[in-house]
PDB file of N, CA and C in Angstrom:
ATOM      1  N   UNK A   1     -18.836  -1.056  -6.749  1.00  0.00           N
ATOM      2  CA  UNK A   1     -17.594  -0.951  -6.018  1.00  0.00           C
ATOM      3  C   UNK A   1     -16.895   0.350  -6.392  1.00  0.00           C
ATOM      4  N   UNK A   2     -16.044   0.795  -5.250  1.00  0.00           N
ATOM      5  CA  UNK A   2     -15.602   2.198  -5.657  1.00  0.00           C
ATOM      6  C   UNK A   2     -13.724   1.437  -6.277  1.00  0.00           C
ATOM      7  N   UNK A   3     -13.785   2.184  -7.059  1.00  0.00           N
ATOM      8  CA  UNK A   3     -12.162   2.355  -7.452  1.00  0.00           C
ATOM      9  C   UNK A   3     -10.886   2.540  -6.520  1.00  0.00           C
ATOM     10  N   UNK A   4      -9.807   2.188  -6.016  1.00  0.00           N
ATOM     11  CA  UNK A   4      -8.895   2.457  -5.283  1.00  0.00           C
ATOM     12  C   UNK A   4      -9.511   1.567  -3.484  1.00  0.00           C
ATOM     13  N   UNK A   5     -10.527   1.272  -3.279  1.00  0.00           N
ATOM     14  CA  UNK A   5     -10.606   0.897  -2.430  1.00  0.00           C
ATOM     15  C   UNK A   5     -11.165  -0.754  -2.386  1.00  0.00           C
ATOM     16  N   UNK A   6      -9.585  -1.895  -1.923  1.00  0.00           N
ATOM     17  CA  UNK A   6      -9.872  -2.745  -1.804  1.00  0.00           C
ATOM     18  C   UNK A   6     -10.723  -3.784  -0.932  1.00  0.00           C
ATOM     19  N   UNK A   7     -10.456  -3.150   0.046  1.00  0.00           N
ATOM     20  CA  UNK A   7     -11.653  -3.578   1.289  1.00  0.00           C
ATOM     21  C   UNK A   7     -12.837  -3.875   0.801  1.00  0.00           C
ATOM     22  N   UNK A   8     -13.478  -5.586   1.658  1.00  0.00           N
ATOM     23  CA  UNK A   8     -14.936  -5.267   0.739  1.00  0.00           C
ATOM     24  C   UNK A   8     -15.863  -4.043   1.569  1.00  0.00           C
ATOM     25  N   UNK A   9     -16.952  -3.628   0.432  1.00  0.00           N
ATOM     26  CA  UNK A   9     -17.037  -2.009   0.846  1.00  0.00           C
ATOM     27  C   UNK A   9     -18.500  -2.144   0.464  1.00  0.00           C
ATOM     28  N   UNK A  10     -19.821  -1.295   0.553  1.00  0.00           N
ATOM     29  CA  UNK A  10     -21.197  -2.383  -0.114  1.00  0.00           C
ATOM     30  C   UNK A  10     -21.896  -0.776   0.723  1.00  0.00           C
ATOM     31  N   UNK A  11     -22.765  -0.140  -0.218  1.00  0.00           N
ATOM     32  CA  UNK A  11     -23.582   0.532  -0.093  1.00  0.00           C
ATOM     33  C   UNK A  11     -25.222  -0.339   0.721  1.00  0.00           C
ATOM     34  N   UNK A  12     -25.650   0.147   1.841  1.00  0.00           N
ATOM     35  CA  UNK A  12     -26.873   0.270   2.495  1.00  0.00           C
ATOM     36  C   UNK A  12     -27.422   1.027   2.809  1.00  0.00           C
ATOM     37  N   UNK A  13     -28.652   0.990   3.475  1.00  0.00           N
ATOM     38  CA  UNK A  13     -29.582   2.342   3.698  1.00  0.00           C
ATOM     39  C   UNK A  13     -29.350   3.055   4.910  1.00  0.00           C
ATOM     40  N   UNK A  14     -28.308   2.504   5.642  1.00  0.00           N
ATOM     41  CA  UNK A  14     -27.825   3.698   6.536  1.00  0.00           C
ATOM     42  C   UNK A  14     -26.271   4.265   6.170  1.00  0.00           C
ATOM     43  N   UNK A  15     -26.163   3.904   5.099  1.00  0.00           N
ATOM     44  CA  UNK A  15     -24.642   4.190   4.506  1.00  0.00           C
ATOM     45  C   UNK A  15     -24.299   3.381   3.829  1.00  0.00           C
ATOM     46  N   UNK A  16     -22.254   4.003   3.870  1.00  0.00           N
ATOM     47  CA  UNK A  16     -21.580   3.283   2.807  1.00  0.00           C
ATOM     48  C   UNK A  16     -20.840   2.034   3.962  1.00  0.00           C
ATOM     49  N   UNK A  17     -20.630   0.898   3.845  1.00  0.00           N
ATOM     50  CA  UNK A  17     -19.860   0.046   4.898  1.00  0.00           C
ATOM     51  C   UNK A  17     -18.455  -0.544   4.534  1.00  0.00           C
ATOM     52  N   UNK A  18     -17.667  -0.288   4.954  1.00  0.00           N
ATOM     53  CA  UNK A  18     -16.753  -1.076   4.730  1.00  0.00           C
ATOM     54  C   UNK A  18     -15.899  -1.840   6.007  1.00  0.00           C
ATOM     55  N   UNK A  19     -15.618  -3.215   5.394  1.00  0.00           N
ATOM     56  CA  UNK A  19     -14.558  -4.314   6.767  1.00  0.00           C
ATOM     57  C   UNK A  19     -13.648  -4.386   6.302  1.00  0.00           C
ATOM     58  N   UNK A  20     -12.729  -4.365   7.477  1.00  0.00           N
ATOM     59  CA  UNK A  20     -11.299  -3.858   7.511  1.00  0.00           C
ATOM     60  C   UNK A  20     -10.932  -5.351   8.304  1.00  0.00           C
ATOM     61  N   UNK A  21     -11.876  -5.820   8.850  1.00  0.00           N
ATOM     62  CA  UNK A  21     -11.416  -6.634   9.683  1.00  0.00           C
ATOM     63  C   UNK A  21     -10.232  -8.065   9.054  1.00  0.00           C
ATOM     64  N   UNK A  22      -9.179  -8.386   9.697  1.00  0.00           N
ATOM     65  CA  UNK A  22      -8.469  -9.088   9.087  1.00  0.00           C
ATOM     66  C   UNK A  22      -7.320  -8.902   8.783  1.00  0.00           C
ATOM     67  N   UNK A  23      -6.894  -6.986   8.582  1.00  0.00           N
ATOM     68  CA  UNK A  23      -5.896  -6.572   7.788  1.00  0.00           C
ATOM     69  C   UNK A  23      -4.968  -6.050   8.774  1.00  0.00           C
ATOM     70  N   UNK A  24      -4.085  -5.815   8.143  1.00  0.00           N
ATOM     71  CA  UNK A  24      -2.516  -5.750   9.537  1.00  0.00           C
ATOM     72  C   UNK A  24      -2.146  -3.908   8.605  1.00  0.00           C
ATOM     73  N   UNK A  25      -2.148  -3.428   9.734  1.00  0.00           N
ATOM     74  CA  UNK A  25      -1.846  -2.042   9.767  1.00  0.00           C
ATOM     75  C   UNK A  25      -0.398  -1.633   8.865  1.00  0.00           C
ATOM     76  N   UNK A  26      -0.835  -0.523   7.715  1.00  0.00           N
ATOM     77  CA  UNK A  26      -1.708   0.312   7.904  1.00  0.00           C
ATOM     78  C   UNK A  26      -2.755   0.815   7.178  1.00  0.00           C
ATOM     79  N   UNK A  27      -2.935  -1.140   6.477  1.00  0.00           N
ATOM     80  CA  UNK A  27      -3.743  -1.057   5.637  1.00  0.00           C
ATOM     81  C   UNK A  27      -5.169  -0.690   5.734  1.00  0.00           C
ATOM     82  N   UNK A  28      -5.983  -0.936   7.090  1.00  0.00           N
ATOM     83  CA  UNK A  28      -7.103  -0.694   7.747  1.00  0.00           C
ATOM     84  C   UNK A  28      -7.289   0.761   7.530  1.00  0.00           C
ATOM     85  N   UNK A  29      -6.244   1.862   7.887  1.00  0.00           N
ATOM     86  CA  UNK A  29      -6.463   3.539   7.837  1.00  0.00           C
ATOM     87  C   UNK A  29      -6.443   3.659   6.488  1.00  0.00           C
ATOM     88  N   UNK A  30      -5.646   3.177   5.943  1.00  0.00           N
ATOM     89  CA  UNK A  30      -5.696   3.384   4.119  1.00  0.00           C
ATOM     90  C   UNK A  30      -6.947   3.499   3.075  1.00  0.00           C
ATOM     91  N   UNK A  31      -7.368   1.840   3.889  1.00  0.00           N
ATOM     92  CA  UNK A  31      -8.474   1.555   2.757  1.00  0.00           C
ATOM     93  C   UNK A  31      -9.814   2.763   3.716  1.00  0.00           C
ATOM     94  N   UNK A  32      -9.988   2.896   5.122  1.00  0.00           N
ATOM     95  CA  UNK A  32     -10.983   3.597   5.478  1.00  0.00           C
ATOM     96  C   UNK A  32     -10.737   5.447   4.221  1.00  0.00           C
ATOM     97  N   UNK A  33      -9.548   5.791   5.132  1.00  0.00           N
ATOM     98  CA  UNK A  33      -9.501   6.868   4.337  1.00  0.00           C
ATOM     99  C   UNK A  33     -10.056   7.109   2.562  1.00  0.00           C
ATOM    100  N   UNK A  34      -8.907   6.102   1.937  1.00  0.00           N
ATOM    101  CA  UNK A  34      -9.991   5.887   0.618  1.00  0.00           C
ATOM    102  C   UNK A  34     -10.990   6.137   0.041  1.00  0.00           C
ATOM    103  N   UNK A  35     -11.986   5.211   1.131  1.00  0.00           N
ATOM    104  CA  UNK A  35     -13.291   5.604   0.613  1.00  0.00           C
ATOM    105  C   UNK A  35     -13.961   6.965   1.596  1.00  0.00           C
ATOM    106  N   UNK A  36     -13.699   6.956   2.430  1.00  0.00           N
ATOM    107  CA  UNK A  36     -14.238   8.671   2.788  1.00  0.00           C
ATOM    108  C   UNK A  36     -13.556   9.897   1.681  1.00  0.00           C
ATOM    109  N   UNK A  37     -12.537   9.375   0.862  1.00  0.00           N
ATOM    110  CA  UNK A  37     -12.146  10.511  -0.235  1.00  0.00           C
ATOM    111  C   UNK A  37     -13.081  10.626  -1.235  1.00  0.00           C
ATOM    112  N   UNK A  38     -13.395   9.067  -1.569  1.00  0.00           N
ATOM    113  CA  UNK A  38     -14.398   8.840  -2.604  1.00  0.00           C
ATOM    114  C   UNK A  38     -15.754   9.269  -2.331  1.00  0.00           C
ATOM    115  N   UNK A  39     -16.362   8.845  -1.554  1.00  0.00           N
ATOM    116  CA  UNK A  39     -17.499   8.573  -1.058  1.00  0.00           C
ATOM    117  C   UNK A  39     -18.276  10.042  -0.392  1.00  0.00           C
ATOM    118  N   UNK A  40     -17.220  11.068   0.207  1.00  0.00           N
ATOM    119  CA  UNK A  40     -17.329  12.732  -0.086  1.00  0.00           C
ATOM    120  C   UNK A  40     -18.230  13.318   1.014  1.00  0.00           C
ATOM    121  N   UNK A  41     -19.275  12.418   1.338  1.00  0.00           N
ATOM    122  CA  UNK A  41     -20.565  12.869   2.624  1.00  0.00           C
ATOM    123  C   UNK A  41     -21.336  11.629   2.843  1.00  0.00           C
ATOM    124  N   UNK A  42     -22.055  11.862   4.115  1.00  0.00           N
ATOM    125  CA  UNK A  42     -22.799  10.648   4.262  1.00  0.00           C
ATOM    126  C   UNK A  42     -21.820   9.853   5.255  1.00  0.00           C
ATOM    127  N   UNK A  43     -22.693   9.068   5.696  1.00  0.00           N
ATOM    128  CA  UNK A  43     -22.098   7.989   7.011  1.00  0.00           C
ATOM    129  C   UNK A  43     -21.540   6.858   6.214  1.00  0.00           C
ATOM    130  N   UNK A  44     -20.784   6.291   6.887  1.00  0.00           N
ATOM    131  CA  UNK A  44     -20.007   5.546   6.526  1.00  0.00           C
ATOM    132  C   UNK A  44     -19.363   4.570   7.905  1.00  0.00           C
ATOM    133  N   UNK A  45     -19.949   3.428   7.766  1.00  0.00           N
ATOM    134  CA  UNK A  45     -19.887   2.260   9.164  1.00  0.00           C
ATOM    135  C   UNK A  45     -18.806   1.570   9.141  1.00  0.00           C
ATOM    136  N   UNK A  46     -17.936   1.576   9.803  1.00  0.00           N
ATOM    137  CA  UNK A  46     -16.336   0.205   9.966  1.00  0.00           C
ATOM    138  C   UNK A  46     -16.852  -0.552  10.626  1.00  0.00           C
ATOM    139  N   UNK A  47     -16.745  -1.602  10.099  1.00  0.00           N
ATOM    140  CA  UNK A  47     -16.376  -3.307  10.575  1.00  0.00           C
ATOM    141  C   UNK A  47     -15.106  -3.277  10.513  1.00  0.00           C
ATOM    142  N   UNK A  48     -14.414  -3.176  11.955  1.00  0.00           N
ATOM    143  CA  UNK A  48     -13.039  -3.015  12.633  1.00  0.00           C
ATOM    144  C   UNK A  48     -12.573  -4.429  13.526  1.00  0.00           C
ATOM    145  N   UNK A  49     -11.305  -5.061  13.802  1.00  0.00           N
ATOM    146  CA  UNK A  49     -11.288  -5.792  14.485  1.00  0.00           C
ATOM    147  C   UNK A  49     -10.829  -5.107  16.184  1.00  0.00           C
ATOM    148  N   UNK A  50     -10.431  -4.122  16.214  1.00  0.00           N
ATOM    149  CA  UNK A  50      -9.952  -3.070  17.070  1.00  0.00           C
ATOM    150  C   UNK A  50     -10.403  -1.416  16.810  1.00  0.00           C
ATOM    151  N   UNK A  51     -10.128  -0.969  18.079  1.00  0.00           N
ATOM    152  CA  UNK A  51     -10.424   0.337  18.251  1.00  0.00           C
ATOM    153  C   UNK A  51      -8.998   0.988  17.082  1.00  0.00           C
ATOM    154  N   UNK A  52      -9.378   1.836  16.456  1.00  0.00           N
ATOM    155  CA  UNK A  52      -8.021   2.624  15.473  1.00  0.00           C
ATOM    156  C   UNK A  52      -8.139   3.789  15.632  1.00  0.00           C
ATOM    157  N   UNK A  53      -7.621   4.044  17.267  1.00  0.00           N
ATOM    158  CA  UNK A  53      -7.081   5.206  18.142  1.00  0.00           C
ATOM    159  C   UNK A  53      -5.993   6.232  16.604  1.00  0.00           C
ATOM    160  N   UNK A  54      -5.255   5.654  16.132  1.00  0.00           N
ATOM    161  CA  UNK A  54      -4.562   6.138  15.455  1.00  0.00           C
ATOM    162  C   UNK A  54      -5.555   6.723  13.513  1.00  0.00           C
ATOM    163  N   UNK A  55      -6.254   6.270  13.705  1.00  0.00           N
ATOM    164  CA  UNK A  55      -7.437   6.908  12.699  1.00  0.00           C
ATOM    165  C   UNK A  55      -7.898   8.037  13.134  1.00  0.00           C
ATOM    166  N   UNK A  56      -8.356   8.645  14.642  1.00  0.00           N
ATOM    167  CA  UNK A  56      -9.383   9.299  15.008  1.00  0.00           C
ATOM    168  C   UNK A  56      -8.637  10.517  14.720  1.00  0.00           C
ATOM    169  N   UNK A  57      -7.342  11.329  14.746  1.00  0.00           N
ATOM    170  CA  UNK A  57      -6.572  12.223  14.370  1.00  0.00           C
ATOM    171  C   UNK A  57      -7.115  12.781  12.713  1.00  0.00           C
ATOM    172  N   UNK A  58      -6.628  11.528  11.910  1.00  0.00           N
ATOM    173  CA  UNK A  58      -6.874  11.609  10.528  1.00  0.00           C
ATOM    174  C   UNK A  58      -8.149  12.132   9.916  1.00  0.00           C
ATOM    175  N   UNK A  59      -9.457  11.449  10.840  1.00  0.00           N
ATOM    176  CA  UNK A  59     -10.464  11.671  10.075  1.00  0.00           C
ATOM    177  C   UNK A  59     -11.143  13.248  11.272  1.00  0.00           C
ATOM    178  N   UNK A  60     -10.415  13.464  12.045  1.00  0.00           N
ATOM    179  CA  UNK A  60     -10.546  15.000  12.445  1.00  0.00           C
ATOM    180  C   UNK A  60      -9.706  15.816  11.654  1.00  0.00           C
ATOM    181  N   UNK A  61      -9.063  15.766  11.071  1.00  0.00           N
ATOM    182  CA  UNK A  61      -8.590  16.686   9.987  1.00  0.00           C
ATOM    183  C   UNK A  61      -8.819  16.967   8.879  1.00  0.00           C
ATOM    184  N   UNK A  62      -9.558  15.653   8.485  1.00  0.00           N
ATOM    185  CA  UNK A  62     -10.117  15.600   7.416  1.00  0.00           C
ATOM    186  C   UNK A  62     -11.410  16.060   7.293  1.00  0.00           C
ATOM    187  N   UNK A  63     -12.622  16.699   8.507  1.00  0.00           N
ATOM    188  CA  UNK A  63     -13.768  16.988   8.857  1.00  0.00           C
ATOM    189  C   UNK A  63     -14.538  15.971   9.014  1.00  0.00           C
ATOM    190  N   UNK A  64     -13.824  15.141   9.873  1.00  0.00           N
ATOM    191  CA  UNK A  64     -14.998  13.612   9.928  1.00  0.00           C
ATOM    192  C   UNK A  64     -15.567  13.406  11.275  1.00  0.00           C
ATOM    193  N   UNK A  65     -16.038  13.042  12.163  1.00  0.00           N
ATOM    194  CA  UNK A  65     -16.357  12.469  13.191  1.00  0.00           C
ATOM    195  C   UNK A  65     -16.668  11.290  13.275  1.00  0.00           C
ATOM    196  N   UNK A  66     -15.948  10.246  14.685  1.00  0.00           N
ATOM    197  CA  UNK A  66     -16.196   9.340  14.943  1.00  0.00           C
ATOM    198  C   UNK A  66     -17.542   8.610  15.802  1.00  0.00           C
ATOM    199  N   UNK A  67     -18.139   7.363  15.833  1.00  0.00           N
ATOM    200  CA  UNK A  67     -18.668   7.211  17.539  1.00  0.00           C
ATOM    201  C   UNK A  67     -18.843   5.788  17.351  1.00  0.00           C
ATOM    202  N   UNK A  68     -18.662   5.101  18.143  1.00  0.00           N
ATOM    203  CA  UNK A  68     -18.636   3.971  18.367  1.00  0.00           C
ATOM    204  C   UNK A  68     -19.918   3.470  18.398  1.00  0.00           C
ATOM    205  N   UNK A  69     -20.422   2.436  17.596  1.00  0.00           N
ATOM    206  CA  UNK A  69     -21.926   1.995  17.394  1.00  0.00           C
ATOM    207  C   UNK A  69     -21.963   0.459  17.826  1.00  0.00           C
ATOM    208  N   UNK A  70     -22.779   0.375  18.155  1.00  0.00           N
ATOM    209  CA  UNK A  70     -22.970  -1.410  18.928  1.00  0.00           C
ATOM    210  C   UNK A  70     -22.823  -2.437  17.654  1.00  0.00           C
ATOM    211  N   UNK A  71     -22.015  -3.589  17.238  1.00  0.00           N
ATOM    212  CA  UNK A  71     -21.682  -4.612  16.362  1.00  0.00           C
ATOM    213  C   UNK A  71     -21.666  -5.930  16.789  1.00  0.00           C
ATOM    214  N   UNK A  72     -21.163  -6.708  16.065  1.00  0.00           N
ATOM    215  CA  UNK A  72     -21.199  -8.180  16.262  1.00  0.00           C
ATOM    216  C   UNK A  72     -20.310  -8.194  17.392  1.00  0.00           C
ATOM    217  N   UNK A  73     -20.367  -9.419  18.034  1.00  0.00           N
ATOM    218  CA  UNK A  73     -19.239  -9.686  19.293  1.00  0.00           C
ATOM    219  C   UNK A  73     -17.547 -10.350  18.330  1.00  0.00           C
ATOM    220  N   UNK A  74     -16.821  -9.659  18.781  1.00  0.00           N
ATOM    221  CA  UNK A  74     -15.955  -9.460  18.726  1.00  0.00           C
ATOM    222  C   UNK A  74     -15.181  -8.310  17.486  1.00  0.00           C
ATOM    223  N   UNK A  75     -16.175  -7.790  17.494  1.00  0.00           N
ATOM    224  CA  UNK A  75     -16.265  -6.193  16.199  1.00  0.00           C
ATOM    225  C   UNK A  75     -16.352  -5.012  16.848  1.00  0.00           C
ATOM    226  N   UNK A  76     -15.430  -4.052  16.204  1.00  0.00           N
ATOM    227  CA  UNK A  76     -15.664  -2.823  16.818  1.00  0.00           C
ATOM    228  C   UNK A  76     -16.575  -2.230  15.559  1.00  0.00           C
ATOM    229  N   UNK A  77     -17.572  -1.584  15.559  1.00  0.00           N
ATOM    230  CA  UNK A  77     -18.328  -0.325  14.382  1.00  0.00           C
ATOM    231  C   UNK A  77     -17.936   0.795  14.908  1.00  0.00           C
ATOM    232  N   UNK A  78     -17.799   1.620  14.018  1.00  0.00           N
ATOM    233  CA  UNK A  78     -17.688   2.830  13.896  1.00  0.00           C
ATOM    234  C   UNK A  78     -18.859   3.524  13.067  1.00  0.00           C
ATOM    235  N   UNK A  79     -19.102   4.124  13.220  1.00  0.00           N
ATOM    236  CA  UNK A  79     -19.864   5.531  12.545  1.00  0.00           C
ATOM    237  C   UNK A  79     -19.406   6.753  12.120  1.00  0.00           C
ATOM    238  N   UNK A  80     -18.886   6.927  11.396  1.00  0.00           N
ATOM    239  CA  UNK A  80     -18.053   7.745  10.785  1.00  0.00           C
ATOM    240  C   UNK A  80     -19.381   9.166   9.840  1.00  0.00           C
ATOM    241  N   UNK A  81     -19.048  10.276  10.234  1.00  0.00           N
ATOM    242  CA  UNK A  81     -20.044  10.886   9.898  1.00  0.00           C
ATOM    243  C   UNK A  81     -18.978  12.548   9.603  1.00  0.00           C
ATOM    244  N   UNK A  82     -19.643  12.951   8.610  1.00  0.00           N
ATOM    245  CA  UNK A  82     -18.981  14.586   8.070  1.00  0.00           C
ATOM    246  C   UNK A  82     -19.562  15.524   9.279  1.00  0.00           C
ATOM    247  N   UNK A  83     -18.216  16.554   9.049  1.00  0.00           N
ATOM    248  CA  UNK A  83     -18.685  17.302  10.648  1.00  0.00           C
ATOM    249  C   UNK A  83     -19.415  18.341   9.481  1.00  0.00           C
ATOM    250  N   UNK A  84     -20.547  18.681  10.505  1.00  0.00           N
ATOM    251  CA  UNK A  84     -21.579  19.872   9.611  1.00  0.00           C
ATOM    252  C   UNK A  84     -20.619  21.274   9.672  1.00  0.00           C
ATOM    253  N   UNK A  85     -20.836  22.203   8.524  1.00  0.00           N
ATOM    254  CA  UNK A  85     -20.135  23.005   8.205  1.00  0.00           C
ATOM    255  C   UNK A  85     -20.803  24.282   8.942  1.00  0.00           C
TER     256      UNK A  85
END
């Protein structure tokens, strides 16, 4: 587990994952941000209960890119990926 980030969060072989799902804003951008501070490169998948229109700003400033990846029914994924330099 990473430090500072409460969300459960669980390393796999296409990344780092973390679910947000459940949490009432603006704790969802918090804990994502978090671990993209920690976590530094590499993909990184949300288990979202909604689209977080208000994330996609943040993690473009931060050099991130978004895209929406196919999930469970009633889940949004994200794919969260470092923009190449």
């Amino acid at each position: 587990m990473i430090d500072g980030v409460g969300a459960p969060h669980w390393r796999d072989r296409d990344g780092w994952h973390i679910d947000v799902r459940g949490l009432g804003p603006p704790q969802p951008m918090l804990e994502i941000l978090a671990l993209l501070a920690a976590v530094g490169d590499g993909d990184v998948i949300v288990h979202h209960d909604r689209e977080p229109i208000f994330l996609y700003p943040e993690l473009a400033e931060r050099g991130w890119r978004h895209e929406l990846v196919p999930g469970d029914e009633g889940e949004v994924r994200l794919r969260l990926s470092p923009v190449a330099s």
